[in-house]
N, C-alpha and C. Protein backbone atom coordinates (compact mmCIF):
# COMPACT_ATOMS: atom_id res chain seq x y z
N UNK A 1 250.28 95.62 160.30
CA UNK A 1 249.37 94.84 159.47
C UNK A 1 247.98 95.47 159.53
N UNK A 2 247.40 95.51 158.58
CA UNK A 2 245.51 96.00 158.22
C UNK A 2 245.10 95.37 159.23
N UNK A 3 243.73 95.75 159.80
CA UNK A 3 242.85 95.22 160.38
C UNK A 3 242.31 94.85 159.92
N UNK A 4 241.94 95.56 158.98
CA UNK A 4 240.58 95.21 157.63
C UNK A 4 240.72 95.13 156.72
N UNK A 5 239.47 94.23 155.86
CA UNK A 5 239.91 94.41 154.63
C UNK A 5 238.64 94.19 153.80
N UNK A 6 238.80 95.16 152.68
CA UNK A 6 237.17 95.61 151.87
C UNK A 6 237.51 94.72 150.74
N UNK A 7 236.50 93.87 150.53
CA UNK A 7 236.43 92.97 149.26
C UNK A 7 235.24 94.04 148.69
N UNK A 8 235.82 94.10 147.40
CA UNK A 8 234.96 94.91 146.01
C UNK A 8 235.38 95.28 144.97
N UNK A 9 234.57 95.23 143.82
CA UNK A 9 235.30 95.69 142.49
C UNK A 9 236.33 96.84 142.70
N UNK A 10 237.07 97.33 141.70
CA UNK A 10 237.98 98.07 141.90
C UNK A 10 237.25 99.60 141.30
N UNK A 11 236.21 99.83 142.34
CA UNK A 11 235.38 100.85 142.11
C UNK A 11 235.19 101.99 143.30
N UNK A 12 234.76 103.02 143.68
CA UNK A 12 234.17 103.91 144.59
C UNK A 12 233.24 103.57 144.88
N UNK A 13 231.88 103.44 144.22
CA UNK A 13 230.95 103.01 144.50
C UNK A 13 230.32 102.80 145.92
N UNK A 14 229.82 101.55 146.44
CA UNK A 14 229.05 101.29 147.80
C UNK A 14 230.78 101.07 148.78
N UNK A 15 231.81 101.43 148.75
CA UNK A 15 232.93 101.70 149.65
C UNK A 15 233.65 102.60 150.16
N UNK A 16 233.44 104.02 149.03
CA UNK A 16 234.17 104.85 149.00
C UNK A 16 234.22 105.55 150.86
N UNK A 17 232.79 105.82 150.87
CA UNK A 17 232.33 106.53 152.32
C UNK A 17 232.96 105.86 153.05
N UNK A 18 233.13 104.25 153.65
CA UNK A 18 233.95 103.81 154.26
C UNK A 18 235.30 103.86 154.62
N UNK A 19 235.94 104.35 153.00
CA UNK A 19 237.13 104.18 153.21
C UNK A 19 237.22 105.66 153.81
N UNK A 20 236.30 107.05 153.34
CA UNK A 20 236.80 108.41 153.84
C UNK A 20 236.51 108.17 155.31
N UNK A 21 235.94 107.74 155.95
CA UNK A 21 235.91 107.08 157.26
C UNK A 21 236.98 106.46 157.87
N UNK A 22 237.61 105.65 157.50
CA UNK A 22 238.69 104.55 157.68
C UNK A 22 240.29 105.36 157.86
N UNK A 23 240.18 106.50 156.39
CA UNK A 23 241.29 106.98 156.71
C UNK A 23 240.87 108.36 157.64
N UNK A 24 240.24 108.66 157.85
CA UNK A 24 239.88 110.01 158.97
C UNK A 24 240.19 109.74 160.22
N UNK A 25 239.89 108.13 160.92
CA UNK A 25 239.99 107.44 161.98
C UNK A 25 241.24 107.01 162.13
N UNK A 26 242.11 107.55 160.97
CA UNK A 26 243.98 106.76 161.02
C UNK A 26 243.95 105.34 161.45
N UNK A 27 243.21 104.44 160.30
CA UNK A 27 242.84 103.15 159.95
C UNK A 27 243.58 103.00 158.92
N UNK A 28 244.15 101.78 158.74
CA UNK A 28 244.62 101.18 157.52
C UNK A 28 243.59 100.01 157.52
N UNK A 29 243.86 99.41 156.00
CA UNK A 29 243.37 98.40 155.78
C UNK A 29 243.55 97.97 154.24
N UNK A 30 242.91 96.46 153.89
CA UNK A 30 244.07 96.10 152.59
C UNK A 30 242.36 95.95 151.94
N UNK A 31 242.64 96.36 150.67
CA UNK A 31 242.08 95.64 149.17
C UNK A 31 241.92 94.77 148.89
N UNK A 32 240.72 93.90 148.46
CA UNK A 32 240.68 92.99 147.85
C UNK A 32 239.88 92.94 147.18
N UNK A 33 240.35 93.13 145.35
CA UNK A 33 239.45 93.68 144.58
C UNK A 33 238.99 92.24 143.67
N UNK A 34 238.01 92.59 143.44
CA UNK A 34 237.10 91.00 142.53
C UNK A 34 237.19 92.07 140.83
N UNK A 35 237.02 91.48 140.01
CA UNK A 35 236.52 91.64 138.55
C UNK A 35 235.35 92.08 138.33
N UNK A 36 234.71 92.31 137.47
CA UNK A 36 233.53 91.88 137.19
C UNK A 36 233.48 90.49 136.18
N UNK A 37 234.37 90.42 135.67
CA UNK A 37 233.85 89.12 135.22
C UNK A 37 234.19 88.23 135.87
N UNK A 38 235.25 88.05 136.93
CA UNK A 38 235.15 86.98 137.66
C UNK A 38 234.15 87.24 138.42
N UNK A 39 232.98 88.23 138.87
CA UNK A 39 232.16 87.78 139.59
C UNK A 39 231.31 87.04 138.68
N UNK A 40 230.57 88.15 137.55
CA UNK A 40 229.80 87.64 136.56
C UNK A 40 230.03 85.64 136.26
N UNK A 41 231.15 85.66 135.83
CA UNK A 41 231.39 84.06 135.91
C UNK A 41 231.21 83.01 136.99
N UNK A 42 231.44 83.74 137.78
CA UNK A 42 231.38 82.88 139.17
C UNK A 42 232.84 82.09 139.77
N UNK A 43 233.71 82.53 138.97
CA UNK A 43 234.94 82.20 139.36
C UNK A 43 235.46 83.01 140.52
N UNK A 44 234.92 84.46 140.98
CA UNK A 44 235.12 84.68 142.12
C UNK A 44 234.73 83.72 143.33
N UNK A 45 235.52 83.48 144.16
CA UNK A 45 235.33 82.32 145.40
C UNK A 45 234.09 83.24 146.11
N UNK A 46 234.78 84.81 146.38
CA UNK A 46 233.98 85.62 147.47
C UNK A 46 232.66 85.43 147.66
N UNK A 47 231.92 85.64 146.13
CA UNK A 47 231.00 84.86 145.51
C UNK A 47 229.87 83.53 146.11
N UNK A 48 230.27 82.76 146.60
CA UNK A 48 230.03 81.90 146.94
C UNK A 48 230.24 81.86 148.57
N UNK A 49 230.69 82.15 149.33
CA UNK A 49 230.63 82.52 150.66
C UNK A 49 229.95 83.98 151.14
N UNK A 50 229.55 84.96 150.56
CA UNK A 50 229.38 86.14 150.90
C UNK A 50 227.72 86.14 150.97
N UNK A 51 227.58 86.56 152.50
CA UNK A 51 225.96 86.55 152.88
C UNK A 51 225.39 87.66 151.61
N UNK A 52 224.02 86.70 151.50
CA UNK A 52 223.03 87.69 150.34
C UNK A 52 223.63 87.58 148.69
N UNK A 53 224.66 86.86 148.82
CA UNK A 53 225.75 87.00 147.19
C UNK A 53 226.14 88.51 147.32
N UNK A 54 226.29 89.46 147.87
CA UNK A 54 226.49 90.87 147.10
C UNK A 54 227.83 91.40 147.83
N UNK A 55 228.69 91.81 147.01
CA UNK A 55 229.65 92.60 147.76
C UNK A 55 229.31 94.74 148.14
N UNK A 56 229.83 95.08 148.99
CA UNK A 56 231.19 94.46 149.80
C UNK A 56 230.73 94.15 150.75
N UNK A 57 232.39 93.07 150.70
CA UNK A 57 232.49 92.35 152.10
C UNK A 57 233.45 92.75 153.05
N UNK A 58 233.25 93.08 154.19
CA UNK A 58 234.14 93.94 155.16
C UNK A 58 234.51 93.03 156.27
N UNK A 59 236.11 92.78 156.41
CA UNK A 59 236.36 91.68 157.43
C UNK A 59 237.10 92.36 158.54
N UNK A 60 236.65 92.26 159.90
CA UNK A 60 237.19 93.22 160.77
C UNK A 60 237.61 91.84 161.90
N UNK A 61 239.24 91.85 161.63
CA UNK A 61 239.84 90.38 162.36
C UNK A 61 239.36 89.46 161.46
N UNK A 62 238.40 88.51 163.15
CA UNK A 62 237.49 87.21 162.66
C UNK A 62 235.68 87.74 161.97
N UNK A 63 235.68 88.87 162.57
CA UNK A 63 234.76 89.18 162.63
C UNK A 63 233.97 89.69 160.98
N UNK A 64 232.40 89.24 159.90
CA UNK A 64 232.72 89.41 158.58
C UNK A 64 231.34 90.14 158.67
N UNK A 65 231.15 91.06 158.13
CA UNK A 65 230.17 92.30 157.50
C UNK A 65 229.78 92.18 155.94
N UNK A 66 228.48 92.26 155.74
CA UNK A 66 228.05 92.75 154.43
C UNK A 66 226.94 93.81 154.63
N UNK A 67 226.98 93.99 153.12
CA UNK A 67 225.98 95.22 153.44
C UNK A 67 226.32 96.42 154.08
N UNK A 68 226.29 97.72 152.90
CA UNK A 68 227.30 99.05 152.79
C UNK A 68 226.85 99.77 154.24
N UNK A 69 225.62 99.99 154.48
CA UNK A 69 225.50 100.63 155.49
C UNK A 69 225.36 100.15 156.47
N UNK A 70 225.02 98.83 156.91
CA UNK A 70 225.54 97.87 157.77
C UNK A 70 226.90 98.09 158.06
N UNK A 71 227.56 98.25 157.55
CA UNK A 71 229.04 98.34 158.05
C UNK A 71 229.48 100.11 158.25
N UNK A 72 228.76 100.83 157.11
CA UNK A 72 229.07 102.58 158.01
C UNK A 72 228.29 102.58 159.33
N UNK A 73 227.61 101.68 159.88
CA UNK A 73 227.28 102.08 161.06
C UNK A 73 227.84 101.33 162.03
N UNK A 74 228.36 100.22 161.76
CA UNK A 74 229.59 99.63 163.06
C UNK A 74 230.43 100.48 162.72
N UNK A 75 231.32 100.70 162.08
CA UNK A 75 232.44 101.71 162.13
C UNK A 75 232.19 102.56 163.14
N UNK A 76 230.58 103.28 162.48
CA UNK A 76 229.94 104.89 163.56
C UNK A 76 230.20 104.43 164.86
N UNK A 77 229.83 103.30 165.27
CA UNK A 77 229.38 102.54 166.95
C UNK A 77 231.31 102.41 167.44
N UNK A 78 232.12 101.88 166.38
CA UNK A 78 233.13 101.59 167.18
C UNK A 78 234.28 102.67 167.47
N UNK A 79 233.84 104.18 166.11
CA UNK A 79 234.73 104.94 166.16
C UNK A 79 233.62 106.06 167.11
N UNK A 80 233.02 106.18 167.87
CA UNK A 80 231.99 107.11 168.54
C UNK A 80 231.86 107.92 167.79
N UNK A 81 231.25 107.39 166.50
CA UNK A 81 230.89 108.72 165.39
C UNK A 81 228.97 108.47 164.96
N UNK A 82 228.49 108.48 166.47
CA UNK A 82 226.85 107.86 166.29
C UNK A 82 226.58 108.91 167.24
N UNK A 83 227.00 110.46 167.58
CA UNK A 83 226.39 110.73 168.37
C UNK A 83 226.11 110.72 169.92
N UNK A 84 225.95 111.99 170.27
CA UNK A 84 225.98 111.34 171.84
C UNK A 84 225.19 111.00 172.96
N UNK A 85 223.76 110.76 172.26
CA UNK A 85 222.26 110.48 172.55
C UNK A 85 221.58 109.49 171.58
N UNK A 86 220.65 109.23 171.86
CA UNK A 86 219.64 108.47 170.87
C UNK A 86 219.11 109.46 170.43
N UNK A 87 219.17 110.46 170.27
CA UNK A 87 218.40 111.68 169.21
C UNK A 87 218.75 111.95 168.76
N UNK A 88 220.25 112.30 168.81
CA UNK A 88 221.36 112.12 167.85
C UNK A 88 221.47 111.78 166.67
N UNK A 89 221.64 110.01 167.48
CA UNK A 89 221.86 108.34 166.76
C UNK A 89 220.52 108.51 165.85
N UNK A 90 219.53 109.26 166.11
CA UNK A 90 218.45 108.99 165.42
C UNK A 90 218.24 109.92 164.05
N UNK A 91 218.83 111.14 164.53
CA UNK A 91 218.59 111.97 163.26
C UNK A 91 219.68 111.81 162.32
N UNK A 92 221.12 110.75 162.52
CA UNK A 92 222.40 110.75 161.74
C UNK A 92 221.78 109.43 161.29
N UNK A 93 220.89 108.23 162.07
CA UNK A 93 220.31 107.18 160.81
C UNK A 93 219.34 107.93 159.70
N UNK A 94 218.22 109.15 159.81
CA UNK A 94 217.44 109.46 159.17
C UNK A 94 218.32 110.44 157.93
N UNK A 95 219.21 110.86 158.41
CA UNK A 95 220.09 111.41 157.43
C UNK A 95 220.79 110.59 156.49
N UNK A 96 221.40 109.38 157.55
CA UNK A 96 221.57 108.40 156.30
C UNK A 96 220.61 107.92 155.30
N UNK A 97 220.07 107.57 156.17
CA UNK A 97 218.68 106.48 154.91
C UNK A 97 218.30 107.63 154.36
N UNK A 98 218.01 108.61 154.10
CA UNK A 98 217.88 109.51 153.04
C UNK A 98 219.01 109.50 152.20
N UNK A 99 220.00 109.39 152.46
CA UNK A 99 221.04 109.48 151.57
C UNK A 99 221.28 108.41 150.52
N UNK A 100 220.92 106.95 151.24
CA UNK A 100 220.63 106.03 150.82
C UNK A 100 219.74 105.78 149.67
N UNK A 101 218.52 106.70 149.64
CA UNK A 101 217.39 106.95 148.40
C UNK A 101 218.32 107.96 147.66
N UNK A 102 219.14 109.03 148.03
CA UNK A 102 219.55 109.70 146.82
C UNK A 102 220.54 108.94 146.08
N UNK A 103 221.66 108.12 146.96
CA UNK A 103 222.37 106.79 146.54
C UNK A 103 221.62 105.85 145.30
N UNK A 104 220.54 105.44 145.71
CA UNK A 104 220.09 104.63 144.57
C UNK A 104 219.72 105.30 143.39
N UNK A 105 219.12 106.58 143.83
CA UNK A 105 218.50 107.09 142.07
C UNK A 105 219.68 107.63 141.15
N UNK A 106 220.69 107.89 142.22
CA UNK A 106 221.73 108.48 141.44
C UNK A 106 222.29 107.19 140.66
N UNK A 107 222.33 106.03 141.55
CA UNK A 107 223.04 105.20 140.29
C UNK A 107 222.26 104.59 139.40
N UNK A 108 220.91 104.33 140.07
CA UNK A 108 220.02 104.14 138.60
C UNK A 108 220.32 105.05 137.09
N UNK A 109 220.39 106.42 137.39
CA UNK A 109 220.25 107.23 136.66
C UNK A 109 221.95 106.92 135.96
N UNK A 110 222.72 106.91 136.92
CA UNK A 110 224.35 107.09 136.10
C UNK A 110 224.79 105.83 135.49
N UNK A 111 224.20 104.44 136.12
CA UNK A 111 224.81 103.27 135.11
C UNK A 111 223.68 102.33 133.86
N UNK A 112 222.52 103.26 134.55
CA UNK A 112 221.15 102.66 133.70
C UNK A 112 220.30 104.12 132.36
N UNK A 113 220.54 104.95 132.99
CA UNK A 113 220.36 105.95 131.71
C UNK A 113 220.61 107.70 131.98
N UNK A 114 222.00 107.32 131.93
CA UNK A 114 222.62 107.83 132.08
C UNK A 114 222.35 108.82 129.99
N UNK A 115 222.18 108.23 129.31
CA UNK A 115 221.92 109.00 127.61
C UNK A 115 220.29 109.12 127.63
N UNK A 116 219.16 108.84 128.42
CA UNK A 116 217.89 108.84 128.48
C UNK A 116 217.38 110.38 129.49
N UNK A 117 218.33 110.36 130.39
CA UNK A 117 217.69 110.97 131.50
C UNK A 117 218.11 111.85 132.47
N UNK A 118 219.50 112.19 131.59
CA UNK A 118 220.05 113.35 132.61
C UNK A 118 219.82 114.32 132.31
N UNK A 119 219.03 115.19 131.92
CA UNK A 119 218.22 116.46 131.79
C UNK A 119 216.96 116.54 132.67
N UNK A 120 216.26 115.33 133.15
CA UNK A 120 215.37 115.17 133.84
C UNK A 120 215.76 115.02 135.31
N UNK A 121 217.47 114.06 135.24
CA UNK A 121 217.76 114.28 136.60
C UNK A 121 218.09 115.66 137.53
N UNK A 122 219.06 116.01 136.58
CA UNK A 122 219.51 116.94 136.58
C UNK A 122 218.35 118.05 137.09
N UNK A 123 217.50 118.28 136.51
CA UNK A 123 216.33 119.57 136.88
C UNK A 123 215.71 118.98 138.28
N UNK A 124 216.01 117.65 138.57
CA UNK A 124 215.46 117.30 140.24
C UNK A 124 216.71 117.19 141.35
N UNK A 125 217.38 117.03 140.54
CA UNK A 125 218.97 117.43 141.61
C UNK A 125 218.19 118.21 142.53
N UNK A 126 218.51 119.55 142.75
CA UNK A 126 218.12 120.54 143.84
C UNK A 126 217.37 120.19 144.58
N UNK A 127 216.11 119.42 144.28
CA UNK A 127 215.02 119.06 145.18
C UNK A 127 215.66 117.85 146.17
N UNK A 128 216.58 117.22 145.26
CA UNK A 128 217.23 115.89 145.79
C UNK A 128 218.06 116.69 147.07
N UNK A 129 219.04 117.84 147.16
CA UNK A 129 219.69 117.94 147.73
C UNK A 129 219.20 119.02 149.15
N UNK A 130 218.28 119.81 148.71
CA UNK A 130 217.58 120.40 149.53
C UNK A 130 217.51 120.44 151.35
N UNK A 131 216.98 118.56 151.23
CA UNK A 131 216.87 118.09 152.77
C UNK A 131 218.13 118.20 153.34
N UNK A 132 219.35 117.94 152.72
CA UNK A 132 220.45 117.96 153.56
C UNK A 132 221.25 119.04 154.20
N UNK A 133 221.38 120.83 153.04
CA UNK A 133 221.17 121.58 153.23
C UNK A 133 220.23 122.28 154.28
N UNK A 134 218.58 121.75 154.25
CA UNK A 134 218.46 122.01 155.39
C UNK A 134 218.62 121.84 156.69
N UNK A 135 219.30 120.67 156.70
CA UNK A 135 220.07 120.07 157.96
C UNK A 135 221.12 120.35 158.41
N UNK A 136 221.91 120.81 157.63
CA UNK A 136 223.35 121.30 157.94
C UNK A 136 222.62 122.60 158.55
N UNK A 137 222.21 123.69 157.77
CA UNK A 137 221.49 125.16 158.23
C UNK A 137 221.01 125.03 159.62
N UNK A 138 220.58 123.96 160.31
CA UNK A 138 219.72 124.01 161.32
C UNK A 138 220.96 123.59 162.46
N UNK A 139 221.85 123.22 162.06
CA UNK A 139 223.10 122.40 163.25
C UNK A 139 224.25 123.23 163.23
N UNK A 140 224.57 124.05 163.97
CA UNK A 140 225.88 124.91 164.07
C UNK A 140 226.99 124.60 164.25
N UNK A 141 227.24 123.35 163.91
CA UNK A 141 228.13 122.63 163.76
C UNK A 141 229.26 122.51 162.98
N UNK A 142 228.12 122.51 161.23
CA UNK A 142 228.38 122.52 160.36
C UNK A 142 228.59 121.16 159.70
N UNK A 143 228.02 120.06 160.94
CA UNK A 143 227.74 118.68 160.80
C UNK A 143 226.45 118.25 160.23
N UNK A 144 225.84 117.15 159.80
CA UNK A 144 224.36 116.66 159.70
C UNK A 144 223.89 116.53 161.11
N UNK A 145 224.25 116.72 162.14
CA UNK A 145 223.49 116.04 163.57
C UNK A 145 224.82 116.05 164.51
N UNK A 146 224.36 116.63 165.44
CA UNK A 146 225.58 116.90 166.78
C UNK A 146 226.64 117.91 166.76
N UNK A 147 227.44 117.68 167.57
CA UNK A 147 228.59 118.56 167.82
C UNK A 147 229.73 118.03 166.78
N UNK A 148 229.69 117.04 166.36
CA UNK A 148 231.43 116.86 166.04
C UNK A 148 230.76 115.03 164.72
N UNK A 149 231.77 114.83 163.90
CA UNK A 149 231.61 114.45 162.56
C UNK A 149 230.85 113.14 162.91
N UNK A 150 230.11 112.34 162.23
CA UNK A 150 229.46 110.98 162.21
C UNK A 150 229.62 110.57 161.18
N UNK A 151 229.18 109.08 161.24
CA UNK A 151 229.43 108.73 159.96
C UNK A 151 228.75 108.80 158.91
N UNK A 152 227.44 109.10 159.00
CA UNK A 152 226.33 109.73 158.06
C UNK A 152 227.08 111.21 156.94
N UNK A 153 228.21 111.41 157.90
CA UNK A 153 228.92 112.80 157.08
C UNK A 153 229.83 111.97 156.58
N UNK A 154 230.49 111.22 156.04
CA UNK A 154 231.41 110.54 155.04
C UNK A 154 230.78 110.30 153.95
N UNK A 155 229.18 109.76 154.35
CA UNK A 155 228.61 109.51 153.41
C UNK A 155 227.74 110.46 152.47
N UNK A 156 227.79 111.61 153.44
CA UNK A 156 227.26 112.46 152.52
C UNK A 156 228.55 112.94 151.05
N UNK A 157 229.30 113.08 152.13
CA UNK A 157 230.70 113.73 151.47
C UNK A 157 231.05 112.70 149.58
N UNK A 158 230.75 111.77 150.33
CA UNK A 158 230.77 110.87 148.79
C UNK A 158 229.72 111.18 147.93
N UNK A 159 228.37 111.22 148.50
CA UNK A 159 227.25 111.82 147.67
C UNK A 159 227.75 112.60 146.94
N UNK A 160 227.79 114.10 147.26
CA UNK A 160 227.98 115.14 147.02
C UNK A 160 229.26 114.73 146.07
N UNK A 161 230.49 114.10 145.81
CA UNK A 161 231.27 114.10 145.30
C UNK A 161 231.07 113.30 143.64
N UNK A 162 230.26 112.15 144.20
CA UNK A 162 229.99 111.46 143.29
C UNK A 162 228.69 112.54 142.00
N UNK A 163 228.19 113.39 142.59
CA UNK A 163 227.45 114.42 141.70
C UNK A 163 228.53 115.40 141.18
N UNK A 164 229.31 116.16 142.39
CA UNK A 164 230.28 117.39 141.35
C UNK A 164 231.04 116.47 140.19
N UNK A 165 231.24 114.78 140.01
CA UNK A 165 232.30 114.55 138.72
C UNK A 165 231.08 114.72 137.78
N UNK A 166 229.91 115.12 137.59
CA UNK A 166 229.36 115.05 136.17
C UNK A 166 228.71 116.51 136.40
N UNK A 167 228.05 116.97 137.95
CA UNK A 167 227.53 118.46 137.77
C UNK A 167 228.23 119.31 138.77
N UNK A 168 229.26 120.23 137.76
CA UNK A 168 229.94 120.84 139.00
C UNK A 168 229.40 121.94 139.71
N UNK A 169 228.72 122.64 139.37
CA UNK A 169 227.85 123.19 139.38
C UNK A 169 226.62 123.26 140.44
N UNK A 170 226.46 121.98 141.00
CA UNK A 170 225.32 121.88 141.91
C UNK A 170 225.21 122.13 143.01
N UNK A 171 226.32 122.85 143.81
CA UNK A 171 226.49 122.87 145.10
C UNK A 171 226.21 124.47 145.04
N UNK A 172 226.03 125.51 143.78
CA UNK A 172 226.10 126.71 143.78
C UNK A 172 225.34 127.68 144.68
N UNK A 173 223.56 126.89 144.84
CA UNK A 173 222.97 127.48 145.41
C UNK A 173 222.64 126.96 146.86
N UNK A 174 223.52 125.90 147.49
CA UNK A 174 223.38 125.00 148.74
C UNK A 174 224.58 125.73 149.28
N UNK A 175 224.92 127.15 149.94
CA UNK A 175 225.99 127.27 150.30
C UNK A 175 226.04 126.69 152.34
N UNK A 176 225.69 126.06 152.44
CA UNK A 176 225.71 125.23 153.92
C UNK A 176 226.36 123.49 152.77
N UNK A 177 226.07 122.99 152.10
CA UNK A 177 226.26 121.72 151.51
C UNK A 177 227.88 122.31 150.76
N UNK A 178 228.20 123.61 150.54
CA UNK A 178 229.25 123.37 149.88
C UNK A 178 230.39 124.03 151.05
N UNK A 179 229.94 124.81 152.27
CA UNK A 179 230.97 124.81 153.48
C UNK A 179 231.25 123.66 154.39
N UNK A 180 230.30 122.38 154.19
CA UNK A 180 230.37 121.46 154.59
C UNK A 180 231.27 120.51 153.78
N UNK A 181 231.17 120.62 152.60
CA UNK A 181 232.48 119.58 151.67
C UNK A 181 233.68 120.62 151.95
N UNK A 182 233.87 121.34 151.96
CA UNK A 182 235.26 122.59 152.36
C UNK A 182 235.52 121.79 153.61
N UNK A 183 234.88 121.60 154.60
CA UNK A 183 235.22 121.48 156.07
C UNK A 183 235.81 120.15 156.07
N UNK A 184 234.85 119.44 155.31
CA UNK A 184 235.28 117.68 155.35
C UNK A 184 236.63 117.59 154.81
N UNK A 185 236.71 118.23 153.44
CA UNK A 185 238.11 117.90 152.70
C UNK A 185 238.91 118.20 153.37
N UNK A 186 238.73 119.62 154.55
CA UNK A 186 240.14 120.09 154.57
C UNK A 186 240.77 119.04 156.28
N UNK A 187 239.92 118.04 156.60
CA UNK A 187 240.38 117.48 157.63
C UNK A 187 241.90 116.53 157.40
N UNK A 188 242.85 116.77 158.31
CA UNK A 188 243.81 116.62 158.14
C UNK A 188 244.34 115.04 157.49
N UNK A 189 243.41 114.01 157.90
CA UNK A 189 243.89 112.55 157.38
C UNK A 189 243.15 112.13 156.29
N UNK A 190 241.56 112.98 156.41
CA UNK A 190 240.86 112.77 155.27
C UNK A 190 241.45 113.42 153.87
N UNK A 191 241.57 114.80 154.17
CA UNK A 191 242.73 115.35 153.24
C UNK A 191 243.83 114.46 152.39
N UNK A 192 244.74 113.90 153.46
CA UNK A 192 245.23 112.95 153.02
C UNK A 192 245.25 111.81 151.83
N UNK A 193 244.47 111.34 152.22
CA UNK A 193 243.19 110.44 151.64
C UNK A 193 242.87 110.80 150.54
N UNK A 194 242.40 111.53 150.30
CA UNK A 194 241.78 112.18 148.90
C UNK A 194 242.90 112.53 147.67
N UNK A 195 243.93 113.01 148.54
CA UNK A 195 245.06 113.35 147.49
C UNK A 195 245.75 112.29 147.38
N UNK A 196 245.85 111.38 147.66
CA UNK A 196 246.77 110.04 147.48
C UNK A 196 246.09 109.30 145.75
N UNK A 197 246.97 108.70 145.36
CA UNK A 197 246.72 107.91 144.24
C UNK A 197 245.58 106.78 144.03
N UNK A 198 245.71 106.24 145.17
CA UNK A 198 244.68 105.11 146.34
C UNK A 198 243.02 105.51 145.85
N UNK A 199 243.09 107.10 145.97
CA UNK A 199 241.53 107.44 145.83
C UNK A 199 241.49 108.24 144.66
N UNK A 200 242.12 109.01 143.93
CA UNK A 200 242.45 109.49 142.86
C UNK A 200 241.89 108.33 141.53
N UNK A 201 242.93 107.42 141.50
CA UNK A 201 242.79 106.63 140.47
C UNK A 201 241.61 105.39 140.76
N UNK A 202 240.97 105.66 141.38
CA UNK A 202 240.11 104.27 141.71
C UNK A 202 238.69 104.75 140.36
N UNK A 203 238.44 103.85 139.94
CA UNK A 203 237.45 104.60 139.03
C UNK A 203 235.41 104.76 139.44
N UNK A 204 235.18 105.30 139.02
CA UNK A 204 233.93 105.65 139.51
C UNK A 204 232.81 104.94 138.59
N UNK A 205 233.05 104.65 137.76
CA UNK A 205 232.77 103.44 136.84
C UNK A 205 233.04 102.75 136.00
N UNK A 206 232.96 101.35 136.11
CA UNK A 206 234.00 100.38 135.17
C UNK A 206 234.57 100.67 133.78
N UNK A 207 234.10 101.46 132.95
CA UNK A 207 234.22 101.82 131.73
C UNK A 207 235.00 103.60 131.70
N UNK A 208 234.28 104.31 132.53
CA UNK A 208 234.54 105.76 132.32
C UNK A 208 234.66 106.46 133.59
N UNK A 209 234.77 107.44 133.68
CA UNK A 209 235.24 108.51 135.01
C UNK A 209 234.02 109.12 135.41
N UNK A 210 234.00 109.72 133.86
CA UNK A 210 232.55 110.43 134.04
C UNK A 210 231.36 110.00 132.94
């Protein structure tokens, strides 16, 4: 039986990183996908019990989570993927929350003007991706921070993925950002994961792919 289970539209979106997490850690866990119009309506129940109104909601046992990176970082704490210092723990949160600002502009830009402004995004991409590149370059790892994967690297891995479906192209001149998606994919359960139908067909936005 699942341990867990991710309440959210039937999207990639604020879950995906979790789940490349979830299955890397040889985790199962079950679906539970809302509408949008049953949220919009309010006929979703989740809706109405879920701290802040916002999904996802992540139920581990008894135990209930909201809030996306709130929950990639218990995962980090319970799967020892935080590092093995507080300097660590500190430069894989600063890597996140940066990721977190490229997270938002990217979806501003892809579900809000997306026909206004992707020529403008697009020419700041590079600058966007820059910091992380230089972080990988500086860690011989081939990680964002430490010896061995965190969870700040799932989430990059979705970043980066969620940009090659519209610019494939962008990883051309980041070659540390594109030996780092090589390294991630080719991990044996994450691998997995990726090629399954489960993550294949999940859509990346309610209407279109790309």
């Amino acid at each position: 039986m699942a341990q867990y289970t991710i309440t959210y539209f039937d999207l990639r979106g604020r879950t995906e990183h979790m789940r490349f997490l979830l299955a890397d850690q040889g985790c199962e866990w079950k679906e539970d996908k809302v509408t949008a119009e049953d949220w919009v309506s309010g006929k979703a129940e989740i809706r109405k019990t879920a701290l802040f109104g916002q999904l996802p909601v992540f139920v581990d046992g008894d135990f209930i989570l909201v809030q996306s990176n709130t929950i990639l970082r218990y995962l980090g704490r319970k799967y020892d993927l935080y590092g093995k210092n507080i300097k660590e723990a500190a430069l894989i949160d600063m890597a996140n929350d940066g990721l977190e600002d490229l997270r938002q502009k990217f979806a501003k830009f892809f579900f809000y003007e997306w026909e206004t402004s992707k020529e403008k995004y697009m020419e700041d991409l590079p600058n966007q991706l820059r910091p992380f590149e230089r972080l990988l370059s500086q860690n011989a790892s081939g990680y964002l921070a430490g010896s061995k994967v965190s969870f700040a690297d799932y989430n990059l891995l979705d970043v980066i993925q969620s940009h090659l479906i519209f610019a494939p192209e962008c990883l051309n001149s980041f070659p540390h950002l594109k030996a780092f998606k090589e390294k991630m994919e080719s991990r044996p359960k994450l691998k997995a994961y990726l090629q399954s139908d489960d993550h294949k067909n999940r859509l990346f936005h309610p209407t279109r792919k790309t």
